[in-house]
C-alpha atoms as a PDB file:
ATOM      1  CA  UNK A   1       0.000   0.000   0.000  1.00  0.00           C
ATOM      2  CA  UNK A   2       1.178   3.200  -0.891  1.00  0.00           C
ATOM      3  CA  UNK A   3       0.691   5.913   2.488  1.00  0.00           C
ATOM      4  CA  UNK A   4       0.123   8.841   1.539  1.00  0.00           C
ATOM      5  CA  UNK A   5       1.087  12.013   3.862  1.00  0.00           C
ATOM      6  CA  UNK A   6      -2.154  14.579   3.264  1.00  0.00           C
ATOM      7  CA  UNK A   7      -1.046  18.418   3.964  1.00  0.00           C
ATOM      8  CA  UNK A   8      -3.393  21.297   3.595  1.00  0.00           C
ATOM      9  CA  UNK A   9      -1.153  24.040   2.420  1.00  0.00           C
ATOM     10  CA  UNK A  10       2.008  23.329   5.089  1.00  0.00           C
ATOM     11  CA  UNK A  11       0.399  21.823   7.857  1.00  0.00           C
ATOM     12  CA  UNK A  12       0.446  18.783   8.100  1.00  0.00           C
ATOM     13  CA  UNK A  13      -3.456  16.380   8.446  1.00  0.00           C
ATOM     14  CA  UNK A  14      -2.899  12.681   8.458  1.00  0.00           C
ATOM     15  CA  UNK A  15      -1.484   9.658   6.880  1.00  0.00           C
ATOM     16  CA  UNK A  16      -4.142   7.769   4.406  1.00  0.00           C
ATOM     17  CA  UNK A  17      -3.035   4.171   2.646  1.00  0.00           C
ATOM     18  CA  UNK A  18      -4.214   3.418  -0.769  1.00  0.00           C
ATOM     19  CA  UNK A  19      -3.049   0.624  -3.198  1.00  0.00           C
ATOM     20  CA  UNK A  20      -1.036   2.068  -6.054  1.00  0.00           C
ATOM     21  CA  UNK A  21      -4.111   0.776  -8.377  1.00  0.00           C
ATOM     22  CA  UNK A  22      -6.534   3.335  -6.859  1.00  0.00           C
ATOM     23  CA  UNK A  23      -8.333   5.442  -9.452  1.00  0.00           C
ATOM     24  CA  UNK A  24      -7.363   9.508  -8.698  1.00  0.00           C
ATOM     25  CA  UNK A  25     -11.505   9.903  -9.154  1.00  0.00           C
ATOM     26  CA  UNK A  26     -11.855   7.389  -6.116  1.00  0.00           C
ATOM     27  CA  UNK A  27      -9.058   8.838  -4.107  1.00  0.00           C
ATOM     28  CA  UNK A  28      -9.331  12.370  -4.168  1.00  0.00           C
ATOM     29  CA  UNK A  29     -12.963  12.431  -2.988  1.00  0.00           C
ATOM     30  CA  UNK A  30     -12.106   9.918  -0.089  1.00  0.00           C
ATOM     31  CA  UNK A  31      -9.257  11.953   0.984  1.00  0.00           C
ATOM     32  CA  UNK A  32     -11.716  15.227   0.770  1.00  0.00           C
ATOM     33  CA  UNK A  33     -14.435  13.052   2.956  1.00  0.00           C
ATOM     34  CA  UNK A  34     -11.614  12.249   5.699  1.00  0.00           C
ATOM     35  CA  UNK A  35     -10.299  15.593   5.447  1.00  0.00           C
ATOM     36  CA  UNK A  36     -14.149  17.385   6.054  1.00  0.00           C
ATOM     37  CA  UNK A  37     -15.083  14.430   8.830  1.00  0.00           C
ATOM     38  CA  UNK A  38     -11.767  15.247  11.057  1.00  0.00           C
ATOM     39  CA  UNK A  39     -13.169  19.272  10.594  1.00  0.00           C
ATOM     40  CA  UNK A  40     -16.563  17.702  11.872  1.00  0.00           C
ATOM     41  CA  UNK A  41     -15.291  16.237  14.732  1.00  0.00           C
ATOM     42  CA  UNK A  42     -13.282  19.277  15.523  1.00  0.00           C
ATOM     43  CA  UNK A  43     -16.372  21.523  15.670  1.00  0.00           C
ATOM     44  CA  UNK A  44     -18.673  19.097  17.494  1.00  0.00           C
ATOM     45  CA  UNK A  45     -15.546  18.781  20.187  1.00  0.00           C
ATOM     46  CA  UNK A  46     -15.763  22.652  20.499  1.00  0.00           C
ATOM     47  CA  UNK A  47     -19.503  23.237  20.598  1.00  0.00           C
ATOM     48  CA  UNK A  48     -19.751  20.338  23.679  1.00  0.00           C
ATOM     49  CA  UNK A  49     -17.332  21.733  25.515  1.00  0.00           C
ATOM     50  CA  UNK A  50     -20.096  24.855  25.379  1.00  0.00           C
ATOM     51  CA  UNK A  51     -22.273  22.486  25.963  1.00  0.00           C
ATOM     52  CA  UNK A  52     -20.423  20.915  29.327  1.00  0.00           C
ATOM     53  CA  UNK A  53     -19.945  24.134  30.393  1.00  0.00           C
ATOM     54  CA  UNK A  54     -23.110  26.001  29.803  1.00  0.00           C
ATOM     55  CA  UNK A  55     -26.143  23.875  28.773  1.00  0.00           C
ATOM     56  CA  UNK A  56     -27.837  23.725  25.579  1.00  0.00           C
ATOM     57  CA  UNK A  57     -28.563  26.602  22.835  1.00  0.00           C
ATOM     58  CA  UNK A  58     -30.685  29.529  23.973  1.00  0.00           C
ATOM     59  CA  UNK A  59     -33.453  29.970  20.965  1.00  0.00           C
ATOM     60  CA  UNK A  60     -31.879  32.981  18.600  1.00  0.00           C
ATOM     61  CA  UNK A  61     -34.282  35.563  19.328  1.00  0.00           C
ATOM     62  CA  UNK A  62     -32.885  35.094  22.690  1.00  0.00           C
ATOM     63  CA  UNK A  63     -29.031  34.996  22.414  1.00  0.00           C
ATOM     64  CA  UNK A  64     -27.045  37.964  23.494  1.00  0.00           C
ATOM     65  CA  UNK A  65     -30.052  39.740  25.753  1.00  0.00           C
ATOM     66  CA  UNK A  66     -29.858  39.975  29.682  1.00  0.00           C
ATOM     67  CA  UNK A  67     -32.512  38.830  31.814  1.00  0.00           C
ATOM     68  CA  UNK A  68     -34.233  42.427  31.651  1.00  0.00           C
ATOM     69  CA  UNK A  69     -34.221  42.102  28.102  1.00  0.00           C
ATOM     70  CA  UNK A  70     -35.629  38.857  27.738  1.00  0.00           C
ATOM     71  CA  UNK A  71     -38.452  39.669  30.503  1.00  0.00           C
ATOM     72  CA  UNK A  72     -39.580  42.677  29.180  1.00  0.00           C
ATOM     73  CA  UNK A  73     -39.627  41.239  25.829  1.00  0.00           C
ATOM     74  CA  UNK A  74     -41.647  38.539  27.249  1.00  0.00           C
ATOM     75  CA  UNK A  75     -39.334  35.734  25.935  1.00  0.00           C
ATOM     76  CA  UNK A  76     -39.439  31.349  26.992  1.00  0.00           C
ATOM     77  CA  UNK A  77     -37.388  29.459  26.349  1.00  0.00           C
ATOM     78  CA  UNK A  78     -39.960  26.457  25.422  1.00  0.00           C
ATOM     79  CA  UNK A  79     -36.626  23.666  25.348  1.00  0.00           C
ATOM     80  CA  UNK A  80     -35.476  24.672  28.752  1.00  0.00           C
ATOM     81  CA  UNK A  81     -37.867  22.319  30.459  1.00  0.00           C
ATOM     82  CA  UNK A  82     -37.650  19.771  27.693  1.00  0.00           C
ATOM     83  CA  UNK A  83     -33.359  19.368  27.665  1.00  0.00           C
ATOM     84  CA  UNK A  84     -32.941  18.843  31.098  1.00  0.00           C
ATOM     85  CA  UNK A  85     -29.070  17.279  32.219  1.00  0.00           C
ATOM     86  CA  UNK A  86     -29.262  13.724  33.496  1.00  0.00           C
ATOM     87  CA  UNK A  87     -28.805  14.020  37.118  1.00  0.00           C
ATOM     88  CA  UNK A  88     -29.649  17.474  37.005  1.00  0.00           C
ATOM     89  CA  UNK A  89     -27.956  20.825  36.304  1.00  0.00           C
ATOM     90  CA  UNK A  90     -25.920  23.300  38.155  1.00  0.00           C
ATOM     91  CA  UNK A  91     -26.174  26.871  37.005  1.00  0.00           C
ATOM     92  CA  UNK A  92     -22.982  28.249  35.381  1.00  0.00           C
ATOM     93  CA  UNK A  93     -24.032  31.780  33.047  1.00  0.00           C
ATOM     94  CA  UNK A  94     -22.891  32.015  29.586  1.00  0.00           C
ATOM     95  CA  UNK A  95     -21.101  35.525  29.519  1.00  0.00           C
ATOM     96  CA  UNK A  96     -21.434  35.065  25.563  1.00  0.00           C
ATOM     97  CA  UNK A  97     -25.537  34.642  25.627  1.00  0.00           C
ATOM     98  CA  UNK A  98     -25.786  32.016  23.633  1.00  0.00           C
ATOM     99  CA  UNK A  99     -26.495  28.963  25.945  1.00  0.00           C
ATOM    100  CA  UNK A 100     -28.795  28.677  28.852  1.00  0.00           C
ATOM    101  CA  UNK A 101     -26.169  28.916  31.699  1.00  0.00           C
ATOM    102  CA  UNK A 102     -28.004  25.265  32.639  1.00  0.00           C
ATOM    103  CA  UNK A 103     -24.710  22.776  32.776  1.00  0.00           C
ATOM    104  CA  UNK A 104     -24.912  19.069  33.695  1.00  0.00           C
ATOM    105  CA  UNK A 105     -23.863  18.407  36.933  1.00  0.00           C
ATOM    106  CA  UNK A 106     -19.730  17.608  37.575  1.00  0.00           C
ATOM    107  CA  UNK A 107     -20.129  14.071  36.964  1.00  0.00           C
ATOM    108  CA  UNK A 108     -21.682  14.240  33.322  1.00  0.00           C
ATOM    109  CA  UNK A 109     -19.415  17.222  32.728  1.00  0.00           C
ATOM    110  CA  UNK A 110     -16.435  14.511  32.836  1.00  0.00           C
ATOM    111  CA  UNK A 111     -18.327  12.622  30.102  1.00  0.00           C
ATOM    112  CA  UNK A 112     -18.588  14.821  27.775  1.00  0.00           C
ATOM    113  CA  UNK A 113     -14.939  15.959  28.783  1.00  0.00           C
ATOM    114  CA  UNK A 114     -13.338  12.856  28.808  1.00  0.00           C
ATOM    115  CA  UNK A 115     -15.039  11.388  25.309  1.00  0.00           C
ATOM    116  CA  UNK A 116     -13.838  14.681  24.020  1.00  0.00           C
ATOM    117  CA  UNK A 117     -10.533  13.689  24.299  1.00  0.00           C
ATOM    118  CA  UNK A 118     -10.729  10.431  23.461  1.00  0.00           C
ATOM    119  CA  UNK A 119     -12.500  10.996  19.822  1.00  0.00           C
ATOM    120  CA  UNK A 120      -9.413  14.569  19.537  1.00  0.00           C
ATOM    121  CA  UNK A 121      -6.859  11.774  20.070  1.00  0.00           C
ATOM    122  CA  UNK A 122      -8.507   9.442  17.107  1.00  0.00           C
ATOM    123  CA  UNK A 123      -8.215  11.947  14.279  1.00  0.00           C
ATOM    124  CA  UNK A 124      -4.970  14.246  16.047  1.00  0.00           C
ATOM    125  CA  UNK A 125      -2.587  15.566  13.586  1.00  0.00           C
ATOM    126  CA  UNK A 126      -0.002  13.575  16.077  1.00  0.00           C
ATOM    127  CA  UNK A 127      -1.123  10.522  14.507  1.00  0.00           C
ATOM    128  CA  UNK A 128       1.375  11.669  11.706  1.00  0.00           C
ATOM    129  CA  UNK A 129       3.687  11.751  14.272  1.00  0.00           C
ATOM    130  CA  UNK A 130       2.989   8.243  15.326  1.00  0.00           C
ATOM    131  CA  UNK A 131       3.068   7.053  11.916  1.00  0.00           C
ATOM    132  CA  UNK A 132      -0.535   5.722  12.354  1.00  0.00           C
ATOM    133  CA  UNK A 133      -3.303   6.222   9.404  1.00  0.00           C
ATOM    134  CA  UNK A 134      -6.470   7.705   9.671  1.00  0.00           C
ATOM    135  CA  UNK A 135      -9.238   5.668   7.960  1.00  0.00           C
ATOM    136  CA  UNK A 136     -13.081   7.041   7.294  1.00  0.00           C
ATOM    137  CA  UNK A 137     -13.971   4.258   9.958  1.00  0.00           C
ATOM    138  CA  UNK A 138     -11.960   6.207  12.706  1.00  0.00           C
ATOM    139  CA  UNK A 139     -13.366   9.523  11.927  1.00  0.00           C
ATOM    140  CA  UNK A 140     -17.077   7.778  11.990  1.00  0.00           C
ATOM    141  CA  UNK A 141     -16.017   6.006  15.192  1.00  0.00           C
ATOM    142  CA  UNK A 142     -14.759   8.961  17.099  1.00  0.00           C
ATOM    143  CA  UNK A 143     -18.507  10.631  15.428  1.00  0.00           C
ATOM    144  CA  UNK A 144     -20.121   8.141  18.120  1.00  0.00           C
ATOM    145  CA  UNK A 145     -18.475   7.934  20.522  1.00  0.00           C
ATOM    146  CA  UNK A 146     -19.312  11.804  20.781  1.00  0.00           C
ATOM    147  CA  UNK A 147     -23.227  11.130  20.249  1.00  0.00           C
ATOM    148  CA  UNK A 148     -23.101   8.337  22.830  1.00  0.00           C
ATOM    149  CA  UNK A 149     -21.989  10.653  25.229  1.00  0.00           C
ATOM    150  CA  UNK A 150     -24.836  13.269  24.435  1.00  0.00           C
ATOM    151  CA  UNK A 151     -27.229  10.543  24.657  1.00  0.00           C
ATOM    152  CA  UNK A 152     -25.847   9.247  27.983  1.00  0.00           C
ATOM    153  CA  UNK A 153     -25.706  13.547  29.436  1.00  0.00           C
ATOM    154  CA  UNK A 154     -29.142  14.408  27.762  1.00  0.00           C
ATOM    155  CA  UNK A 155     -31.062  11.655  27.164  1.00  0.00           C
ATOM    156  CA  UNK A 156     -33.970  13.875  26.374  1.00  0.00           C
ATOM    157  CA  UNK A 157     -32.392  15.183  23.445  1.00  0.00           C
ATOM    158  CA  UNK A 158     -31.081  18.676  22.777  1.00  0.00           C
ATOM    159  CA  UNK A 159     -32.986  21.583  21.177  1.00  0.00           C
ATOM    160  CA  UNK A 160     -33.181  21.532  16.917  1.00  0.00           C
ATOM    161  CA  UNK A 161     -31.363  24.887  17.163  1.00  0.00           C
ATOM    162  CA  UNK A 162     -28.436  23.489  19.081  1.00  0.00           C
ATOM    163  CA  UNK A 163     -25.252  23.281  16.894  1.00  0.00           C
ATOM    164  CA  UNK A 164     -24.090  20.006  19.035  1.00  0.00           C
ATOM    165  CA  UNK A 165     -27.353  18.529  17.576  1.00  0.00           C
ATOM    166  CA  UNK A 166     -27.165  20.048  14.463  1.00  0.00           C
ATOM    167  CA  UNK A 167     -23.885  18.834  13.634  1.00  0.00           C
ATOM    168  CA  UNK A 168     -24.842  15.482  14.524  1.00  0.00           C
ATOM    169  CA  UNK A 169     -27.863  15.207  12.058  1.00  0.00           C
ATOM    170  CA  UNK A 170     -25.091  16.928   9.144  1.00  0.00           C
ATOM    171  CA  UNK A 171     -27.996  19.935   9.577  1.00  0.00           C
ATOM    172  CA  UNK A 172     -25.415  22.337  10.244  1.00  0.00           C
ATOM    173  CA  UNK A 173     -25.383  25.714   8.337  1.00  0.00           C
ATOM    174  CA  UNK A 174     -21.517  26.758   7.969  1.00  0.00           C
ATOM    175  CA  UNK A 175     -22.546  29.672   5.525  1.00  0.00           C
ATOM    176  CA  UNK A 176     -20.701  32.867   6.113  1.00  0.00           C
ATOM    177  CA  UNK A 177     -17.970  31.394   8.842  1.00  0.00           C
ATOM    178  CA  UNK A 178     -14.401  30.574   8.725  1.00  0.00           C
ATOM    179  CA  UNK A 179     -15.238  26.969   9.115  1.00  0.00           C
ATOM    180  CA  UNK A 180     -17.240  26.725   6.240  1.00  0.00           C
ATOM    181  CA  UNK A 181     -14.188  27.859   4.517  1.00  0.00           C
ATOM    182  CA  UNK A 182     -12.149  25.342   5.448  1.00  0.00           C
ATOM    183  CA  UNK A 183     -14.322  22.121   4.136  1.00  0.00           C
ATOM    184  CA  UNK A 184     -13.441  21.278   0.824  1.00  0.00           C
ATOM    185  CA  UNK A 185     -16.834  19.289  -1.305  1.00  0.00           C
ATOM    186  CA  UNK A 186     -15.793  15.949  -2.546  1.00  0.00           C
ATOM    187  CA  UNK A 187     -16.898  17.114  -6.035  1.00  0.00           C
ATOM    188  CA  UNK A 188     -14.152  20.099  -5.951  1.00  0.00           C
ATOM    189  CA  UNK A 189     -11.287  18.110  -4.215  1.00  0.00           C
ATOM    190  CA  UNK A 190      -8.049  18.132  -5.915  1.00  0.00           C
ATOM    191  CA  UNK A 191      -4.705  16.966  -5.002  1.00  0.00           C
ATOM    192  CA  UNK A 192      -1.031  17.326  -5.747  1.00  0.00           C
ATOM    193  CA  UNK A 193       1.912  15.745  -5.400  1.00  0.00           C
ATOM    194  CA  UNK A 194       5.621  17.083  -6.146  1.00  0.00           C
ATOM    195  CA  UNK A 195       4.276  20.033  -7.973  1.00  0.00           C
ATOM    196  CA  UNK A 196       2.009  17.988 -10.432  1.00  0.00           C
ATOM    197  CA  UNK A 197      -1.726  17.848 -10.217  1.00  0.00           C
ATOM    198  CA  UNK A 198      -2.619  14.172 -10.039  1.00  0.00           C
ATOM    199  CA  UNK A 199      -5.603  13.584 -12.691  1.00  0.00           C
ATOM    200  CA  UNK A 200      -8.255  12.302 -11.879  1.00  0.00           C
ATOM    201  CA  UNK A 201      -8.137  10.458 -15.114  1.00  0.00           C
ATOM    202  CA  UNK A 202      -5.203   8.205 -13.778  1.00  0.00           C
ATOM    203  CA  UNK A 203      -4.139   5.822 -11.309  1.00  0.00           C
ATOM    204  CA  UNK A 204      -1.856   6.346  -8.378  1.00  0.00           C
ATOM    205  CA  UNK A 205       0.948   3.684  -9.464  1.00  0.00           C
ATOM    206  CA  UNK A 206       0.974   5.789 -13.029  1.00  0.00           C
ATOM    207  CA  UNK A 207       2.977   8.981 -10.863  1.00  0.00           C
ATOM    208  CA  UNK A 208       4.452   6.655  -8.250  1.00  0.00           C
ATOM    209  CA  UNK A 209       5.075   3.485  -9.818  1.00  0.00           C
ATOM    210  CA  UNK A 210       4.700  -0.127  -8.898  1.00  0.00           C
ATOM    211  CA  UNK A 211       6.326   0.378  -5.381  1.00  0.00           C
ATOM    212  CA  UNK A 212       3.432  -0.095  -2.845  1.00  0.00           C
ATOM    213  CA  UNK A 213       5.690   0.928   0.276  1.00  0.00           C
ATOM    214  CA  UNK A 214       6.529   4.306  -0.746  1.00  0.00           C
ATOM    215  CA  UNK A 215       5.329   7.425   0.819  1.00  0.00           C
ATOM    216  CA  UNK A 216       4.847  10.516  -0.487  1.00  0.00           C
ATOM    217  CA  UNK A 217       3.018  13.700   0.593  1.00  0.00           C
ATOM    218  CA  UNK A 218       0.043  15.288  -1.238  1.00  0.00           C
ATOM    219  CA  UNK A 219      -1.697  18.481  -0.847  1.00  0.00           C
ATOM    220  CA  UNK A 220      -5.595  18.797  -0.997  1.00  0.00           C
ATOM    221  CA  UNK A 221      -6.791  22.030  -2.112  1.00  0.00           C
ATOM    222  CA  UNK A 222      -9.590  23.418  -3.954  1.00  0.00           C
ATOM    223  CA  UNK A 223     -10.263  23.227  -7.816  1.00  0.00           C
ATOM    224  CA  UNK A 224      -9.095  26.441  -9.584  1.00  0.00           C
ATOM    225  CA  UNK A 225      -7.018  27.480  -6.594  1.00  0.00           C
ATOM    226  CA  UNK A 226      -3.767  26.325  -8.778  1.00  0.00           C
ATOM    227  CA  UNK A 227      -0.791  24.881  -7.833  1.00  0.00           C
ATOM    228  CA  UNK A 228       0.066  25.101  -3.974  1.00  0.00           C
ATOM    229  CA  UNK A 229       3.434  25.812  -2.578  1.00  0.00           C
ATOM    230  CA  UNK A 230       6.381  23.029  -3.153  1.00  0.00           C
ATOM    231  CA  UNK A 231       7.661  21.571   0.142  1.00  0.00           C
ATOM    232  CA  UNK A 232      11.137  22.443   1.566  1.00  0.00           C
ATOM    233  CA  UNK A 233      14.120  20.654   0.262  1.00  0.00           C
ATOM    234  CA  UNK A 234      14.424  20.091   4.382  1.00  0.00           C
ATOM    235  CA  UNK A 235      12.318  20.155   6.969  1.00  0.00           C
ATOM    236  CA  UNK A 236      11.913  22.541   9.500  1.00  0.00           C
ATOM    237  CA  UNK A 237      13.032  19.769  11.947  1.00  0.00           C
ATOM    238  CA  UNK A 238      15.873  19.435   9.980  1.00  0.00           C
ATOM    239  CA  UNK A 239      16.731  22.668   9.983  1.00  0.00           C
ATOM    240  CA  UNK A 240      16.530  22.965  13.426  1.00  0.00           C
ATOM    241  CA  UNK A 241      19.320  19.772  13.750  1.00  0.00           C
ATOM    242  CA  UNK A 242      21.617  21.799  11.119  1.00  0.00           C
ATOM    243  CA  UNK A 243      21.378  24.935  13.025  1.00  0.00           C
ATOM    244  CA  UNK A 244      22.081  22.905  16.182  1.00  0.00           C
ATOM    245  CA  UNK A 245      25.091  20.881  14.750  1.00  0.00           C
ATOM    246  CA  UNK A 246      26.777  23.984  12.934  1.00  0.00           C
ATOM    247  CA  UNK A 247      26.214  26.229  16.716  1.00  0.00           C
ATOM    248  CA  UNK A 248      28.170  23.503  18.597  1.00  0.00           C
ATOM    249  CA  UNK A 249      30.655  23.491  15.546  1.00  0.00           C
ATOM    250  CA  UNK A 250      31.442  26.853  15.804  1.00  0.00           C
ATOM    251  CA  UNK A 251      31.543  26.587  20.005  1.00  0.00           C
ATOM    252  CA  UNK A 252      34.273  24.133  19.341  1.00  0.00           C
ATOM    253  CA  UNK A 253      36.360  26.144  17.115  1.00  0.00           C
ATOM    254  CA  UNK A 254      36.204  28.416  19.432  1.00  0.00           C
ATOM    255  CA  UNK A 255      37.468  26.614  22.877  1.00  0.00           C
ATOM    256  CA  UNK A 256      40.587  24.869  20.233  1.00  0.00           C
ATOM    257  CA  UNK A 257      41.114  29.176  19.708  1.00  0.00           C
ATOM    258  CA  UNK A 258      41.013  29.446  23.066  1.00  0.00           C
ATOM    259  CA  UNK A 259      43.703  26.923  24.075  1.00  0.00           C
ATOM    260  CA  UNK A 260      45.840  27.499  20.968  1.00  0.00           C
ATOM    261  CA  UNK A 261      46.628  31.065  22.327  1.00  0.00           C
ATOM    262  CA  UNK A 262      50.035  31.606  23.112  1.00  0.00           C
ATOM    263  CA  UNK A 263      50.098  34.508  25.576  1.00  0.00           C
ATOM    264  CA  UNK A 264      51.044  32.551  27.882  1.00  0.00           C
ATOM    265  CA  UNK A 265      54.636  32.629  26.810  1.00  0.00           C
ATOM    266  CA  UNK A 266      55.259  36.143  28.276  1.00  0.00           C
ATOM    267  CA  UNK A 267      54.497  34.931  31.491  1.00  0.00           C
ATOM    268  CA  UNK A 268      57.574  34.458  33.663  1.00  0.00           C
ATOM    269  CA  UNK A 269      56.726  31.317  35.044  1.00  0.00           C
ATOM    270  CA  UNK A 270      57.241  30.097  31.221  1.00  0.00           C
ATOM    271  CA  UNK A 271      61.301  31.672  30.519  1.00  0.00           C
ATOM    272  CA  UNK A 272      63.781  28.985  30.223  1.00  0.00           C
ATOM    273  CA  UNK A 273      66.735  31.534  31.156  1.00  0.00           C
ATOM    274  CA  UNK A 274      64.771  32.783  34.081  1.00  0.00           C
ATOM    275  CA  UNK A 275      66.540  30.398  36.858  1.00  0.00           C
ATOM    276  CA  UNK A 276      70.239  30.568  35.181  1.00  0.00           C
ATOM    277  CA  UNK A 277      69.645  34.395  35.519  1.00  0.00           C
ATOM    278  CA  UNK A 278      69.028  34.160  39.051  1.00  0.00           C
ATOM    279  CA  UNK A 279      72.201  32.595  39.884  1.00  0.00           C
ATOM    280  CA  UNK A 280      74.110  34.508  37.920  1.00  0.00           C
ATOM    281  CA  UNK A 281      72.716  37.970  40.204  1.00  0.00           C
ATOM    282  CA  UNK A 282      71.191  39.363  36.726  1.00  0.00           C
ATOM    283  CA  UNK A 283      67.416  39.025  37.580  1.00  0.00           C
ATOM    284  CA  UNK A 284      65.187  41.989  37.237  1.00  0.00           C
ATOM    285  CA  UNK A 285      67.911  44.136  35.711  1.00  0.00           C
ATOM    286  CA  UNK A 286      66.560  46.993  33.866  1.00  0.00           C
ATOM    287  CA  UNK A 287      67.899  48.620  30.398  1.00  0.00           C
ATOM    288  CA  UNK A 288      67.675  52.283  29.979  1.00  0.00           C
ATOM    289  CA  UNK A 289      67.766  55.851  32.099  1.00  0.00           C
ATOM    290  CA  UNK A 290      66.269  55.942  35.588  1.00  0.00           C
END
């Protein structure tokens, strides 16, 4: 299997393995639908720690107004009663407005908390570091284990206006945010490798060749966006080792300065005549007007 090393722009995303007979119009797209379901998981992640912290979503005609606001407006909240915690709630006020201020108690707090973590660590960028690949079954894995744990902490369900819920029904509206900008459609996926688009028209073993146990790293970007940046001739890891090496290089040269100098030689501890001019009475004897 040939792994290949996906980068958006520099940074990198995860390791994927594909046989070098894979069609470019299968690949791309799967890439694209690993790359958007790690950005899912990433936003779900973010809006339950909200959701830990401050209860569910406040309707919108009711986000951002105080209490005065909302009274003399006459505003419910018809889901308050509806989304209640499991084990009850302890109140905790959303500074921001946009959640009810109604958290689950501490112990379904560390639910939420803890499969947070555990479905980050599934689809973390230090997976590249660990050399382990990232397969659509780990992205959909870490997807439930993060609607288990809503289930367990609400098990009344949360409101249809909640983003936590949203995301979890793919309702979610990321129109007009930076998120949406970052989720590339499967349709408009396009990757490159070594400066060269790879056509979809192709197979992978037709740039690579027939080695399956290569690696190589490919960029996913956009359609139209043209060709993204080439990567370093070295990393920045390895540029940190060079700069290292060459430092203590130069350190050394200077200590093998230090103990070539030859000062030393003046000293009078170090003349070879200075004892036979003691016995002769000579020592010390100055040359020149007083």
């Amino acid at each position: 299997m040939v792994r290949l090393h996906v980068k958006r722009a520099d940074e990198s995303q995860f390791l994927l393995e594909a046989a070098g007979s894979t069609r470019l119009a299968e690949l791309a797209p799967l890439v694209a639908r690993i790359y958007n379901g790690r950005l899912k998981v990433q936003r779900l992640c973010s809006e339950m720690e909200d959701l830990a912290e401050h209860g569910v979503y406040l309707p919108y005609n009711m986000q951002g107004l105080t209490d005065e606001q909302i009274e003399e407006l006459k505003l419910k909240d018809e889901w308050a009663d509806k989304c209640v915690p499991s084990g009850g709630s302890i109140f905790k006020k959303d500074e921001i407005g946009r959640r009810n201020g109604h958290a689950p108690n501490e112990k379904m707090q560390q639910v939420i908390k803890k499969t947070i973590e555990e479905a980050k660590a599934l689809i973390s960028k230090k997976q590249v570091q660990a050399n382990v690949c990232v397969t659509m079954e780990m992205v959909k894995d870490a997807l439930d284990q993060l609607r288990g744990a809503v289930m367990i902490v609400y098990p009344m369900g949360l409101p249809p206006h909640d983003p936590v819920r949203m995301e979890l029904e793919d309702k979610e509206d990321l129109s007009g945010t930076h998120a949406g900008l970052e989720v590339i459609k499967e349709s408009e996926a396009q990757l490159w490798w070594a400066g060269k688009e790879l056509k979809e028209t192709k197979l992978l073993s037709d740039y690579v060749g027939k080695n399956e146990k290569t690696t190589i790293i490919v960029k996913i970007q956009k359609k139209g966006q043209g060709a993204p940046g080439r990567e370093p001739l070295i990393s920045h890891e390895e540029q940190k080792q060079m700069m290292l090496y060459y430092y203590k290089k130069q350190e050394e040269l200077k200590k093998l300065e230090e103990d070539d100098d030859n000062s030393f030689l003046n000293a009078e501890w170090a003349d070879n005549h200075a004892l036979k001019r003691q016995f002769h009475g000579v020592k010390d004897i100055k040359w020149g007007p007083r």
